[in-house]
PDB file of N, CA and C in Angstrom:
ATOM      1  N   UNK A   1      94.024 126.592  93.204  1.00  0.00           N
ATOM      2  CA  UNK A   1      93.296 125.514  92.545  1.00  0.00           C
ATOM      3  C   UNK A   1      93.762 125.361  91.097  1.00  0.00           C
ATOM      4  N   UNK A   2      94.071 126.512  90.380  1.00  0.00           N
ATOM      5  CA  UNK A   2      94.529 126.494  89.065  1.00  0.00           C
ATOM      6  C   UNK A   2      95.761 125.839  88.870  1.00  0.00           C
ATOM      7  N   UNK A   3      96.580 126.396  89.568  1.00  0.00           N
ATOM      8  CA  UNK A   3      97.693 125.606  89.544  1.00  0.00           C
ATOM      9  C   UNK A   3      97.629 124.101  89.716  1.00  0.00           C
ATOM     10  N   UNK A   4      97.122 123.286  90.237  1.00  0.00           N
ATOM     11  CA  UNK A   4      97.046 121.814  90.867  1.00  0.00           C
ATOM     12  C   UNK A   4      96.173 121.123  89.918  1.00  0.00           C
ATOM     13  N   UNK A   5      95.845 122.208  88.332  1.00  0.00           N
ATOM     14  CA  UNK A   5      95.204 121.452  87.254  1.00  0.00           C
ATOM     15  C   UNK A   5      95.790 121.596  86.388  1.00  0.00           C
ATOM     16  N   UNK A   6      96.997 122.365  86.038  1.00  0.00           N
ATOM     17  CA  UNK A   6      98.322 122.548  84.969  1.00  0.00           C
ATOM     18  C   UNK A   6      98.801 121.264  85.001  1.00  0.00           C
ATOM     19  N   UNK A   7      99.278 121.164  85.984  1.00  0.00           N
ATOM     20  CA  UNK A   7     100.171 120.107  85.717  1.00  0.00           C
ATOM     21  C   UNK A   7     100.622 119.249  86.305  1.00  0.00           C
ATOM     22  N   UNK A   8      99.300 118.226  86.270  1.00  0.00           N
ATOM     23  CA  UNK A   8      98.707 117.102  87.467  1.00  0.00           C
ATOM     24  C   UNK A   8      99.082 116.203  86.582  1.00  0.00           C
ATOM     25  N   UNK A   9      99.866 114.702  86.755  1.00  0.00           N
ATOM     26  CA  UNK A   9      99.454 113.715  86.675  1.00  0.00           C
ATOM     27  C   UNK A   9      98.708 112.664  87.033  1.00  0.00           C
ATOM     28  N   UNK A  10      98.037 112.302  85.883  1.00  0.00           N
ATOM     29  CA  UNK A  10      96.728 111.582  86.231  1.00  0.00           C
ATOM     30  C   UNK A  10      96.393 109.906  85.549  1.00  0.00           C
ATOM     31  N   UNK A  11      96.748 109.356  86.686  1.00  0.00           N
ATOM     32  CA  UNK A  11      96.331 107.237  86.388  1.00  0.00           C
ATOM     33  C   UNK A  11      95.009 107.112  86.873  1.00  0.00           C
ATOM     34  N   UNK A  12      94.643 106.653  85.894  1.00  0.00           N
ATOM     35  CA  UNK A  12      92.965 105.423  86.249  1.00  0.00           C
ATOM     36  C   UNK A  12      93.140 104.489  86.323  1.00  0.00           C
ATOM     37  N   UNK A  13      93.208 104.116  88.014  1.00  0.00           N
ATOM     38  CA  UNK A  13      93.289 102.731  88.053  1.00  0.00           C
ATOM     39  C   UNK A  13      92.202 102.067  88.465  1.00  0.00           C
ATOM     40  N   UNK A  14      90.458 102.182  87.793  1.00  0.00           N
ATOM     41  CA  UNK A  14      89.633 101.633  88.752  1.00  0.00           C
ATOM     42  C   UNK A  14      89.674 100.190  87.621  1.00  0.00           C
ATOM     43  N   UNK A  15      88.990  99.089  88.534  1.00  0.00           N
ATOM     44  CA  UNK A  15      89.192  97.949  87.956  1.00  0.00           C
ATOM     45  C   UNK A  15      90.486  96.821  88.213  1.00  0.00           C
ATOM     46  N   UNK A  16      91.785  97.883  89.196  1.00  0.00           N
ATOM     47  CA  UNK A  16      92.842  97.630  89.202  1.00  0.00           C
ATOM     48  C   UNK A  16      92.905  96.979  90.753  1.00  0.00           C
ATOM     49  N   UNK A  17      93.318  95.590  91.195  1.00  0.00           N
ATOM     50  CA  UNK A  17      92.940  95.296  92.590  1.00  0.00           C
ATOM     51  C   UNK A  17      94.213  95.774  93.725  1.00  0.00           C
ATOM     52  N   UNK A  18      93.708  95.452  94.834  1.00  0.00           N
ATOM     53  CA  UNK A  18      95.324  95.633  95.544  1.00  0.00           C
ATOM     54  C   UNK A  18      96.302  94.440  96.018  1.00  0.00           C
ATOM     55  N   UNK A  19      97.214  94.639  96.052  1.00  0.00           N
ATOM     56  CA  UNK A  19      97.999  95.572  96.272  1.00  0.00           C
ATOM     57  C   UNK A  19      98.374  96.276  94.723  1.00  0.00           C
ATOM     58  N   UNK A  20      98.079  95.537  92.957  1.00  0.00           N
ATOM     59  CA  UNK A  20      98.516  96.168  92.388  1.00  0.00           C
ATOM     60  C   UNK A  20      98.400  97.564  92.330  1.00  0.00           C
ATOM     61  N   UNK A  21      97.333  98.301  92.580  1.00  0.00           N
ATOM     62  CA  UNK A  21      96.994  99.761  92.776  1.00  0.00           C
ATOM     63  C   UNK A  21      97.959 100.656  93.066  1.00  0.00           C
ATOM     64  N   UNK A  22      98.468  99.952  94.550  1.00  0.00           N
ATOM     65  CA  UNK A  22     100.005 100.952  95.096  1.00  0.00           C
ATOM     66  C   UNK A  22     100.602 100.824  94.154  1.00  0.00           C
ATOM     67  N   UNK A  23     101.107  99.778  93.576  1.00  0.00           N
ATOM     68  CA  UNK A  23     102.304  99.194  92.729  1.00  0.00           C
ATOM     69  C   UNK A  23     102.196 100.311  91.347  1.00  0.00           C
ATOM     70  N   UNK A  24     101.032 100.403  90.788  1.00  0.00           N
ATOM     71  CA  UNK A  24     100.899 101.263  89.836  1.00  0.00           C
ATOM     72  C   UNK A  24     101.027 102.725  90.447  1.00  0.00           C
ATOM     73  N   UNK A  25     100.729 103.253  91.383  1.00  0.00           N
ATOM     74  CA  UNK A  25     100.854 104.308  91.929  1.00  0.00           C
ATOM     75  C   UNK A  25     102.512 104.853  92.674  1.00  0.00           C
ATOM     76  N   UNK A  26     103.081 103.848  93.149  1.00  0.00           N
ATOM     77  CA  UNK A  26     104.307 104.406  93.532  1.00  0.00           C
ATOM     78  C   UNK A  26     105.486 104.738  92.105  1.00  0.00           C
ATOM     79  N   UNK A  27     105.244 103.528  91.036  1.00  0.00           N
ATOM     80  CA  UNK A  27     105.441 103.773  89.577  1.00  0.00           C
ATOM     81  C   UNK A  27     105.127 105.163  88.850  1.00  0.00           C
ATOM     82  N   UNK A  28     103.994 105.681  89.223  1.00  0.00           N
ATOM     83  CA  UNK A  28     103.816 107.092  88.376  1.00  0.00           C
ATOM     84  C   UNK A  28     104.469 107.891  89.400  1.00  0.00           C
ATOM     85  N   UNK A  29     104.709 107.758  90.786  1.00  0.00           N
ATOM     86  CA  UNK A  29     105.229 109.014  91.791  1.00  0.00           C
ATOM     87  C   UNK A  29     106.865 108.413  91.598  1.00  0.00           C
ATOM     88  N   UNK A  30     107.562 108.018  91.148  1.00  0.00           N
ATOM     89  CA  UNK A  30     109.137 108.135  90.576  1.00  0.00           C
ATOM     90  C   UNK A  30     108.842 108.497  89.445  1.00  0.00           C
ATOM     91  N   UNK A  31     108.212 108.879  88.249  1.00  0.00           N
ATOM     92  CA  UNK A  31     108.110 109.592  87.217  1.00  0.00           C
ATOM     93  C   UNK A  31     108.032 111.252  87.536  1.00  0.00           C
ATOM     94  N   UNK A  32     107.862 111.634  88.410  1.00  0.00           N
ATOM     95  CA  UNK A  32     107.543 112.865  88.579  1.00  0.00           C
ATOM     96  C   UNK A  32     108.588 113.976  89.602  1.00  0.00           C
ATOM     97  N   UNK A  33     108.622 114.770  89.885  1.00  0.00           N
ATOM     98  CA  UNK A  33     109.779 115.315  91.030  1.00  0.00           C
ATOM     99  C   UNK A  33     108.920 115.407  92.166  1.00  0.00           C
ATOM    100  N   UNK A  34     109.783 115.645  92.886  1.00  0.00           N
ATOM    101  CA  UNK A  34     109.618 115.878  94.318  1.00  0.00           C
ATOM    102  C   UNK A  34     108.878 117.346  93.999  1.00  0.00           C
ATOM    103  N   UNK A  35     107.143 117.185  95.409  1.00  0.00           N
ATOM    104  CA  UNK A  35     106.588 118.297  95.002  1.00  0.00           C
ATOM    105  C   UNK A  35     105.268 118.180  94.179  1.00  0.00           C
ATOM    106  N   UNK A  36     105.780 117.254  93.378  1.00  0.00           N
ATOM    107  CA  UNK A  36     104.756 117.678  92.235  1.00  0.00           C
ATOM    108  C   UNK A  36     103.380 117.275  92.385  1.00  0.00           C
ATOM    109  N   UNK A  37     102.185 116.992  91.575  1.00  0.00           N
ATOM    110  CA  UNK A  37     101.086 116.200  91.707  1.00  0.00           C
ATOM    111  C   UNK A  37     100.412 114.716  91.072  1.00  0.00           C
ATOM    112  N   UNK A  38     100.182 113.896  91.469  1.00  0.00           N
ATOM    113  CA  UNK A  38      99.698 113.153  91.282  1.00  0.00           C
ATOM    114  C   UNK A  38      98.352 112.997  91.460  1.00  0.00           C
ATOM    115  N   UNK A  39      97.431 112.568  90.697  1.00  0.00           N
ATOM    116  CA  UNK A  39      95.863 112.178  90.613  1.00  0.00           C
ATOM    117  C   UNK A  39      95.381 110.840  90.336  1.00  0.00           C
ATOM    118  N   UNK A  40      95.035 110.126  91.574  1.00  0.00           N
ATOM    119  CA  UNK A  40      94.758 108.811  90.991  1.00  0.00           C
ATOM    120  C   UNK A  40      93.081 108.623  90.513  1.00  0.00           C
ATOM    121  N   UNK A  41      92.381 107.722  90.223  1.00  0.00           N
ATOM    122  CA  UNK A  41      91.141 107.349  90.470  1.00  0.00           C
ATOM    123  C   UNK A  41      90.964 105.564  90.809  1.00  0.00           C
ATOM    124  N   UNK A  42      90.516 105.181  92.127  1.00  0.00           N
ATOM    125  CA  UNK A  42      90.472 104.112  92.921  1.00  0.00           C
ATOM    126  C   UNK A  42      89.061 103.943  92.848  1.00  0.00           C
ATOM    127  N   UNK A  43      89.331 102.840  93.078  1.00  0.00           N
ATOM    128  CA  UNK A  43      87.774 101.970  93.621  1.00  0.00           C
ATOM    129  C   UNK A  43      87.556 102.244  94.772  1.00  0.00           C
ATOM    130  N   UNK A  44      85.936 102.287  95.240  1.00  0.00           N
ATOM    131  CA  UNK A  44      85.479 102.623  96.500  1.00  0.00           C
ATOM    132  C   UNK A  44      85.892 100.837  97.045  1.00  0.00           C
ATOM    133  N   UNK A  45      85.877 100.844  98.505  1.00  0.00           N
ATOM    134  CA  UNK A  45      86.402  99.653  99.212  1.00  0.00           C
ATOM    135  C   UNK A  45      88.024  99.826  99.510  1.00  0.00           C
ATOM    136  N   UNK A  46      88.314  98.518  99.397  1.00  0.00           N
ATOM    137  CA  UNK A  46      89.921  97.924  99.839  1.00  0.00           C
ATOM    138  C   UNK A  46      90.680  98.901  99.309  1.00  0.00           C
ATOM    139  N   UNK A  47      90.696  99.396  97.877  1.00  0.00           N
ATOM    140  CA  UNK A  47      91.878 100.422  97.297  1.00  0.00           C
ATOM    141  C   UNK A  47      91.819 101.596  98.205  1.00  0.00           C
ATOM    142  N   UNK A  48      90.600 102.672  98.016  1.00  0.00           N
ATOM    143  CA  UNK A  48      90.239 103.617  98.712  1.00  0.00           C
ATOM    144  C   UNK A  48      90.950 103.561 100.260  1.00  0.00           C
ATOM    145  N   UNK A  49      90.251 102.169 100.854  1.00  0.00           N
ATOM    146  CA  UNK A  49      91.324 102.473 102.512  1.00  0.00           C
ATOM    147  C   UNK A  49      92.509 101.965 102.632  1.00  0.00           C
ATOM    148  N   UNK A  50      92.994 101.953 101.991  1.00  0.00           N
ATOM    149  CA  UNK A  50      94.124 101.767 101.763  1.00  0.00           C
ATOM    150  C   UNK A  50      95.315 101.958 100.944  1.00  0.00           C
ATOM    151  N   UNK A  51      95.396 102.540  99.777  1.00  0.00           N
ATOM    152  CA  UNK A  51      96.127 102.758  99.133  1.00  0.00           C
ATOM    153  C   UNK A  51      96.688 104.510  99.996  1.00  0.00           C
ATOM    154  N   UNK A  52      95.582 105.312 100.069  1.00  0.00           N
ATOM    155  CA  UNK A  52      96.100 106.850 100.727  1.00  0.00           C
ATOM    156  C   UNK A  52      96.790 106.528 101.801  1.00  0.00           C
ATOM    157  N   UNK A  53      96.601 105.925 102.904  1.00  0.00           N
ATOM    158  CA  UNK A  53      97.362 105.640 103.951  1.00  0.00           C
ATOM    159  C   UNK A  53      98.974 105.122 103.689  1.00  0.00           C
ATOM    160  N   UNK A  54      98.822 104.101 103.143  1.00  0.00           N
ATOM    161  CA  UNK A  54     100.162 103.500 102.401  1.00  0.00           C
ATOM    162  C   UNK A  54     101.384 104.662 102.136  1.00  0.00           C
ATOM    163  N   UNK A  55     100.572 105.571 100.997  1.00  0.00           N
ATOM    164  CA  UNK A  55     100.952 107.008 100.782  1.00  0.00           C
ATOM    165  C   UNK A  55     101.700 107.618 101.930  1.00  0.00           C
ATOM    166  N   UNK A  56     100.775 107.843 102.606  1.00  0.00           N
ATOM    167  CA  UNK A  56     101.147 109.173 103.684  1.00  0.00           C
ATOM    168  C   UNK A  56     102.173 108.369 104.410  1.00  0.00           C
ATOM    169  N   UNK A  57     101.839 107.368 104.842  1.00  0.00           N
ATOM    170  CA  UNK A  57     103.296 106.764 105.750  1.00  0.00           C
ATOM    171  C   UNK A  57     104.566 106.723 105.177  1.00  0.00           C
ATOM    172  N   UNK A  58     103.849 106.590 103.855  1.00  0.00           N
ATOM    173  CA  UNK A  58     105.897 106.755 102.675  1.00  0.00           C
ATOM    174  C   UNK A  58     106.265 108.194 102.670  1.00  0.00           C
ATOM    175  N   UNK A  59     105.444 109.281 103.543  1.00  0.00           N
ATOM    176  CA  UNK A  59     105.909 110.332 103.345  1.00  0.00           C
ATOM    177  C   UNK A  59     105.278 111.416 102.018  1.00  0.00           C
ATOM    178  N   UNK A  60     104.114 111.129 101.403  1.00  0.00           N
ATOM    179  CA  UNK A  60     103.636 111.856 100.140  1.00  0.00           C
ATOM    180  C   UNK A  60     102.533 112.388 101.074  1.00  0.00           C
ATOM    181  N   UNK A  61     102.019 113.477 100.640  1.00  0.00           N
ATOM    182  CA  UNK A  61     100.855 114.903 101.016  1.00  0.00           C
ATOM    183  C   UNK A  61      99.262 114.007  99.999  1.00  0.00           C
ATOM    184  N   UNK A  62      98.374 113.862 100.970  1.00  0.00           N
ATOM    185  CA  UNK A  62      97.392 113.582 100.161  1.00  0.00           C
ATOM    186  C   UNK A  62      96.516 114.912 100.480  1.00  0.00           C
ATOM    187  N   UNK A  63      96.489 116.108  99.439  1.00  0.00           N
ATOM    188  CA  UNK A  63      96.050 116.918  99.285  1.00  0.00           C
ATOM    189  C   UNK A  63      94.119 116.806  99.255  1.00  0.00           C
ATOM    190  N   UNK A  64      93.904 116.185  98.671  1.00  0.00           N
ATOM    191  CA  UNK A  64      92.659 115.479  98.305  1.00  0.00           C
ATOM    192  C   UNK A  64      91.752 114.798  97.982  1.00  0.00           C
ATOM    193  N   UNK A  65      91.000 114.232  98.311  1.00  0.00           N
ATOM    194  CA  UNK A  65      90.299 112.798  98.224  1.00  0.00           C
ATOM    195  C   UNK A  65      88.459 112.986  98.467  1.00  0.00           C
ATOM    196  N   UNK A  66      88.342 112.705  97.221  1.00  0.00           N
ATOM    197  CA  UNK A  66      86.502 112.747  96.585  1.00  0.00           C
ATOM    198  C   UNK A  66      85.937 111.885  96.364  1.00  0.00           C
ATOM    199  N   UNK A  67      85.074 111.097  96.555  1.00  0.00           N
ATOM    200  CA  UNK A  67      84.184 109.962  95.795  1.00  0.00           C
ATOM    201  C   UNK A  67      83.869 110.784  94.642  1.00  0.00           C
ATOM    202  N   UNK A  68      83.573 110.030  93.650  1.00  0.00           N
ATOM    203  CA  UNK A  68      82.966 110.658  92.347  1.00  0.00           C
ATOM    204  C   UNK A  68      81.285 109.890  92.190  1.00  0.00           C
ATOM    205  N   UNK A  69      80.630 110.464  91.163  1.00  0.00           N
ATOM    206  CA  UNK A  69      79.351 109.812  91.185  1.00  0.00           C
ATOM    207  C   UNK A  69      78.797 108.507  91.164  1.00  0.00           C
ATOM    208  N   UNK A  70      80.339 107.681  90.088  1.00  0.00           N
ATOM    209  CA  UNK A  70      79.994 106.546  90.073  1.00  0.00           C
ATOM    210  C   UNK A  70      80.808 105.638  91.089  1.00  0.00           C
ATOM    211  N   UNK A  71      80.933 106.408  92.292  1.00  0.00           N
ATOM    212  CA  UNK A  71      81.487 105.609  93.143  1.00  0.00           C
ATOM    213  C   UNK A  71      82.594 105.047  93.668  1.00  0.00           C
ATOM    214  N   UNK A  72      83.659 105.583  92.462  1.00  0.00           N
ATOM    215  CA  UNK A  72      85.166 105.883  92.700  1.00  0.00           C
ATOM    216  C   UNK A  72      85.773 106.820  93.668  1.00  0.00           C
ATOM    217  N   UNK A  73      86.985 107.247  93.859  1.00  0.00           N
ATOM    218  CA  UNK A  73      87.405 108.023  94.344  1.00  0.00           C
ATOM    219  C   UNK A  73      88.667 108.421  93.538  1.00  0.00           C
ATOM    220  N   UNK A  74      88.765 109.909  93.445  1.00  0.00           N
ATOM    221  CA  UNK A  74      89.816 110.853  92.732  1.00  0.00           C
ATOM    222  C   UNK A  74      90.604 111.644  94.218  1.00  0.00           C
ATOM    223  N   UNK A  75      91.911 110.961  94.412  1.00  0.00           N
ATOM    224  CA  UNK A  75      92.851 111.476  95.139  1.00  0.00           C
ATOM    225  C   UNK A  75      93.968 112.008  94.391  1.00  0.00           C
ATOM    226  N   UNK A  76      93.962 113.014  95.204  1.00  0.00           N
ATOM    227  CA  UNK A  76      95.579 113.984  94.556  1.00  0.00           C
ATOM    228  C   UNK A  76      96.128 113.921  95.434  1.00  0.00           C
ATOM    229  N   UNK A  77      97.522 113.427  94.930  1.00  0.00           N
ATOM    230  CA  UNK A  77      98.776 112.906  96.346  1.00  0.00           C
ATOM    231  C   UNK A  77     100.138 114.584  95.793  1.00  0.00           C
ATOM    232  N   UNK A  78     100.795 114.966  96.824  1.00  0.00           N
ATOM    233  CA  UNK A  78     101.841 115.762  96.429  1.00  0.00           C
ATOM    234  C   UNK A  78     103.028 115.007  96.770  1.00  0.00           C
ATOM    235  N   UNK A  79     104.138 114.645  95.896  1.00  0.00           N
ATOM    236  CA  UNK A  79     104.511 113.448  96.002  1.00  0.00           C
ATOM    237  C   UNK A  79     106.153 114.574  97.003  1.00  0.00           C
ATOM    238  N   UNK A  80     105.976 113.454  97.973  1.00  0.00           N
ATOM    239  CA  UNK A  80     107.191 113.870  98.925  1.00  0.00           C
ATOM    240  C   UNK A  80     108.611 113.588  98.468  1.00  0.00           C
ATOM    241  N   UNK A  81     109.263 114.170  99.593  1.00  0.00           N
ATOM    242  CA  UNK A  81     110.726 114.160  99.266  1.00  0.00           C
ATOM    243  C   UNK A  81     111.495 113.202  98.878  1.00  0.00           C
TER     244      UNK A  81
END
């Protein structure tokens, strides 16, 4: 767990609609290496079902995925090969 809070990158994209969401999200996963972590925060709805899926079919690890209190969701993607 410690490790996967060193040295996470982390976008807030709530407020952000789709498809821009992916668009901002595949943008921070070429900033980073293969492996590494990514942390988004999405809107509950359309982003939420859809943006993780998008993910996993391009081949990235969605390690984890939370609603938060106010109704967002905080996913950590491990960005694939």
């Amino acid at each position: 767990m410690e490790a996967e809070n060193s040295a996470v990158t982390v976008k807030d994209l709530r407020g952000v609609s789709c498809p821009m969401n992916l668009v901002h999200t595949k943008v921070e996963l070429a900033k980073i290496a293969a492996g590494a972590l990514l942390r988004i925060i999405l809107d509950n709805g359309p982003p939420i079902k859809n943006v993780p899926g998008s993910l996993a079919e391009e081949g990235h690890e969605i390690v984890r995925q939370e609603q938060n209190p106010d109704s967002s969701w905080t996913v950590l993607i491990r960005k694939g090969a």
